[in-house]
Protein backbone atom coordinates (compact mmCIF):
# COMPACT_ATOMS: atom_id res chain seq x y z
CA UNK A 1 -21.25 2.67 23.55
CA UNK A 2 -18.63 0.36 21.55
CA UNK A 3 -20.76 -0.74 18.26
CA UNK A 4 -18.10 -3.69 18.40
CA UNK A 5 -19.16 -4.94 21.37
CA UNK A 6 -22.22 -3.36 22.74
CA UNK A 7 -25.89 -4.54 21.39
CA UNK A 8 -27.20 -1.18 19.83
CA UNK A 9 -30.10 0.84 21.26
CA UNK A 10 -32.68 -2.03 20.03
CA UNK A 11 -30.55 -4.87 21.88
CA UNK A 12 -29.35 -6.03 18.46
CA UNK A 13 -26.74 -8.51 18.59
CA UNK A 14 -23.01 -6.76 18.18
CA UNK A 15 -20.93 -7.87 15.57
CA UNK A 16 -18.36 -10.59 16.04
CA UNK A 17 -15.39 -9.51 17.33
CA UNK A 18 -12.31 -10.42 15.57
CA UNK A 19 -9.67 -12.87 17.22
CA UNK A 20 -7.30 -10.27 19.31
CA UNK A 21 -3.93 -10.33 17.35
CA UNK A 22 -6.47 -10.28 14.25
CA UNK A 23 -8.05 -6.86 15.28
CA UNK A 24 -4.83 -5.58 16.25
CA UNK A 25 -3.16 -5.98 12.92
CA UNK A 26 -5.79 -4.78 11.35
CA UNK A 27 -6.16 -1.97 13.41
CA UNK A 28 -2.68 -0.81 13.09
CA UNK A 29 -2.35 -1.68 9.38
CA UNK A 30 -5.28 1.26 9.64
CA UNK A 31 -3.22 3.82 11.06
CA UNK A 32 -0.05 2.89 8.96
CA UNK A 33 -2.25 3.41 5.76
CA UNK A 34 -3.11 6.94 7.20
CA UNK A 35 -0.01 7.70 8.00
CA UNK A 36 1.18 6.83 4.18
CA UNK A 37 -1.60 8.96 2.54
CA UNK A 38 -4.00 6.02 2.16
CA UNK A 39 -7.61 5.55 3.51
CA UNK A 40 -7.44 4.13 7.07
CA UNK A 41 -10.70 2.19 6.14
CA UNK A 42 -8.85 1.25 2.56
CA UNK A 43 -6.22 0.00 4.58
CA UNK A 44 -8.41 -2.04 7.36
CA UNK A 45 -10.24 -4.01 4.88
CA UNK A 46 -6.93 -4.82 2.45
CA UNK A 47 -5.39 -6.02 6.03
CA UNK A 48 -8.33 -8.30 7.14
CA UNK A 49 -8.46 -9.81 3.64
CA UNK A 50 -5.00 -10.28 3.81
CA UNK A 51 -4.51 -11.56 7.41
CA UNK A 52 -7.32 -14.03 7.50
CA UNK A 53 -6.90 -15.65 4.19
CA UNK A 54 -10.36 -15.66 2.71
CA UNK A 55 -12.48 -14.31 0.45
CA UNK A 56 -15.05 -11.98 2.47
CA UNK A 57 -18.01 -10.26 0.92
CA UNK A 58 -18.98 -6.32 1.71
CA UNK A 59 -21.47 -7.51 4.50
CA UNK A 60 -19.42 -9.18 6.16
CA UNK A 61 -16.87 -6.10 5.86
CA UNK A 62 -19.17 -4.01 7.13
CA UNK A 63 -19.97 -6.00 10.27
CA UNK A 64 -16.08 -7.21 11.08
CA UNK A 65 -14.79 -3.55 10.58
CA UNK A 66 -18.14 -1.56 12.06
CA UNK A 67 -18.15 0.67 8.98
CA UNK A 68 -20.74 2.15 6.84
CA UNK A 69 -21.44 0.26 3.73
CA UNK A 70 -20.63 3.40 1.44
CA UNK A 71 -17.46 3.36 3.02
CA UNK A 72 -16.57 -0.15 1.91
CA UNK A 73 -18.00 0.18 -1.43
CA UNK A 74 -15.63 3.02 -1.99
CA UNK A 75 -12.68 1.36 -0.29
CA UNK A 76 -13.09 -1.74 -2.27
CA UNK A 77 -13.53 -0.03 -5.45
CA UNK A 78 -10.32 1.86 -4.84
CA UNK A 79 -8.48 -1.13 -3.66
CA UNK A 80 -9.48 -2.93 -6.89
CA UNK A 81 -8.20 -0.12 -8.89
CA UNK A 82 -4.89 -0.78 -7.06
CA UNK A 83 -4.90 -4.21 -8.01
CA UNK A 84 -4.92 -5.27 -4.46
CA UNK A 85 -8.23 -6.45 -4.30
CA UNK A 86 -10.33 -8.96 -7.14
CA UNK A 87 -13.89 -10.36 -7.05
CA UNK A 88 -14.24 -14.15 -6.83
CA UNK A 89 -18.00 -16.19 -6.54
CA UNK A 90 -18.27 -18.82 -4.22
CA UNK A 91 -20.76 -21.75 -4.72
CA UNK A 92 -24.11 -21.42 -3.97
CA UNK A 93 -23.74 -17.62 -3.02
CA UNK A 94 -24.43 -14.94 -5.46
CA UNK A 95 -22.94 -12.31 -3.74
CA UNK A 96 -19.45 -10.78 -4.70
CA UNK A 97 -16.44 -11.71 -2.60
CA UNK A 98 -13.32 -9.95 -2.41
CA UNK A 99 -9.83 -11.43 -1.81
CA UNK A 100 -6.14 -10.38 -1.42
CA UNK A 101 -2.82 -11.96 -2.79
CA UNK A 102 -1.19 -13.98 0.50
CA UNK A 103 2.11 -12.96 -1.04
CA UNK A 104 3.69 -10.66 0.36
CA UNK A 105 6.29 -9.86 -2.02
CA UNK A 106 3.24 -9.71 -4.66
CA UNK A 107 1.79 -7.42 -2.45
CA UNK A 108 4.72 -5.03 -1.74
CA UNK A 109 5.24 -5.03 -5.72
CA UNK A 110 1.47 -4.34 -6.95
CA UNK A 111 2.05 -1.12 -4.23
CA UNK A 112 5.20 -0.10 -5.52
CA UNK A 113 4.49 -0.42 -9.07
CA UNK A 114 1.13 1.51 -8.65
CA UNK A 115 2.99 4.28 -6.87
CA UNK A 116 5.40 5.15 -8.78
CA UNK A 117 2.86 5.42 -11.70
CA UNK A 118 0.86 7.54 -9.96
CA UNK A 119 3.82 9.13 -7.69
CA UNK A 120 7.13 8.64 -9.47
CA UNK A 121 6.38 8.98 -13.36
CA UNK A 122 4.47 12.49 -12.78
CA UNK A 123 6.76 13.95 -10.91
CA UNK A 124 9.58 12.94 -13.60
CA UNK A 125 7.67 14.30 -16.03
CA UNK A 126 7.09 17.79 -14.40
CA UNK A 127 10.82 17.90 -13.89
CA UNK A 128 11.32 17.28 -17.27
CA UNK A 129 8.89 19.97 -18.34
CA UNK A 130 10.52 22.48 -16.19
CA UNK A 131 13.91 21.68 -17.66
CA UNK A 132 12.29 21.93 -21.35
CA UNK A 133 10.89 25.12 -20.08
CA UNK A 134 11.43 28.28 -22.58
CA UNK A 135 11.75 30.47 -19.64
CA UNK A 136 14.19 28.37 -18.02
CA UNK A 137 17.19 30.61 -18.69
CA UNK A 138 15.65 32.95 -16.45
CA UNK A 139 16.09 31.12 -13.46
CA UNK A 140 19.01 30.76 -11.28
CA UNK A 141 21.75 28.42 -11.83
CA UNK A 142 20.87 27.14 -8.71
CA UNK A 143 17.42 27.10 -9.28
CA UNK A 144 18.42 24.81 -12.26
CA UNK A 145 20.47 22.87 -11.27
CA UNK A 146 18.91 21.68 -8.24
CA UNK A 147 15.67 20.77 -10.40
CA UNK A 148 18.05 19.02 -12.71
CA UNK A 149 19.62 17.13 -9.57
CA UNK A 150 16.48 16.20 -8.35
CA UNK A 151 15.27 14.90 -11.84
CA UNK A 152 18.56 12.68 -12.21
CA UNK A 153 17.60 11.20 -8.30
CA UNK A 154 14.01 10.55 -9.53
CA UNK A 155 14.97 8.86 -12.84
CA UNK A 156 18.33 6.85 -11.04
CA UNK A 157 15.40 5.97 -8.37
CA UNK A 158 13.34 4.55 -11.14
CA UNK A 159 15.22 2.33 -12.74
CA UNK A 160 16.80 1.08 -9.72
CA UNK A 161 13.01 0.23 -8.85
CA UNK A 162 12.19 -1.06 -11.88
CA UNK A 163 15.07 -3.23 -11.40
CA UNK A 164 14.30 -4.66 -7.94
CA UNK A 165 10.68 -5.29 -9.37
CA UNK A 166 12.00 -7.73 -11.52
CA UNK A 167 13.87 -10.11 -8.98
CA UNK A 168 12.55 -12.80 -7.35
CA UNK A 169 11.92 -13.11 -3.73
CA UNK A 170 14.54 -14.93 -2.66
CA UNK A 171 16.90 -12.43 -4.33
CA UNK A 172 15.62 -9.55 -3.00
CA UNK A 173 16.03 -10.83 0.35
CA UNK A 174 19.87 -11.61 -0.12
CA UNK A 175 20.19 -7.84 -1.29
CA UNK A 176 18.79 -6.92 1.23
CA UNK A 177 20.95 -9.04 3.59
CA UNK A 178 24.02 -8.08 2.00
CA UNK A 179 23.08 -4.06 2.10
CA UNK A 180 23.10 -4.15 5.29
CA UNK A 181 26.51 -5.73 5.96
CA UNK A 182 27.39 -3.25 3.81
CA UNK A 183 26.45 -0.85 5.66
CA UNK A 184 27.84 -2.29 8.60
CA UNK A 185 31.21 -2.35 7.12
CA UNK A 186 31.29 1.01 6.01
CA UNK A 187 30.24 1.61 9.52
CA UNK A 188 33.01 -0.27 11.01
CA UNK A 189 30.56 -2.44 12.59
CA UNK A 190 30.95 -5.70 10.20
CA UNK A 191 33.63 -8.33 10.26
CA UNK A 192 36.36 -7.68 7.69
C-alpha cells in the first residue's frame, strides 16, 4: 500500500499529493542529498520549502513528505543549524513555520560556507598538524611532501572560495561563462 495515495487500514483519507513536477524535484533533490552525504529526508523537506515558496509548518511536513514526525523534527533542527532553514509565525496560527531563502545563489553560499567550516577548515588544520608534527622527520620525503602538496591545494582551494563567496551573482555567472570559453580555447574548441 502507497501511504501517499492509499487511505490507511482505517480508510483514513491519504495525504495530498504534491503537484507532479513538485514531487519529482523533491524527490530527486532527496537522492542528490544522499548521494552528497546529507539526510535524504533533510534534503526533501529543504527542497519542498524551497520549490513551493512558503512557509510550511512540521504537520504539514509530515503529511506532504509521508514521514515520521521525529524525522522532521530532526531534519529541521539540522537544517536550521545549517542556516538553511528559520522559523517565522503567521497570523492567527501559533504553530512554528519553517521557510527557505528563494535565492539560489544565497542558497548555494550558506552550503558552501557551512562546508568548508565543517569540511575544509578541519582538514587544513590536520594537515597542518601533521606538518608541525615532531615525528615528521621520520616519514618519507614522499610521505611529506605529498601531505604538504595536499595542504597547499586545500589552503589555494580556500581562498579561492572565500573569494567567489564574496562576488555577486551576476559576477559569478560571467566567471563562470568565461571559464568555460576558456576551456574551450585551450581545447581548441573556442573561436580565436
Amino acid at each position: 500500500m502507497n501511504p501517499r495515495t492509499d487511505a490507511t487500514a482505517d480508510d483514513a483519507p491519504a495525504a495530498p499529493r504534491l503537484p507532479a513536477v513538485t514531487e519529482r524535484f523533491v524527490l530527486h533533490w532527496g537522492e542528490m542529498g544522499s548521494r552528497w552525504g546529507v539526510n535524504r529526508t533533510m534534503s526533501q523537506i529543504h527542497a519542498l520549502l524551497f520549490v513551493t515558496g512558503r512557509p510550511m509548518n512540521a504537520d504539514e511536513l509530515c503529511e506532504q513528505l509521508g514521514v515520521a514526525r521525529s524525522n522532521v523534527s530532526t531534519s529541521l533542527r539540522e537544517l536550521q543549524g545549517w542556516g538553511l532553514v528559520k522559523v517565522v509565525h503567521l497570523l492567527g496560527d501559533r504553530r512554528d513555520h519553517f521557510e527557505t531563502s528563494g535565492d539560489v545563489w544565497e542558497l548555494l553560499r550558506t552550503i558552501v560556507r557551512g562546508r568548508k567550516q565543517r569540511e575544509f577548515e578541519p582538514t587544513i588544520q590536520a594537515l597542518r598538524d601533521c606538518l608541525a608534527h615532531p615525528e615528521l622527520a621520520r616519514e618519507s620525503a614522499v610521505s611529506r611532501q605529498r601531505i604538504n602538496e595536499t595542504l597547499v591545494l586545500m589552503e589555494t582551494t580556500s581562498v579561492w572560495v572565500d573569494e567567489m563567496l564574496r562576488l555577486p551573482p551576476e559576477t559569478l555567472v560571467k566567471i563562470m561563462k568565461l571559464g568555460a570559453k576558456i576551456q574551450g580555447l585551450l581545447r581548441g574548441k573556442g573561436k580565436p
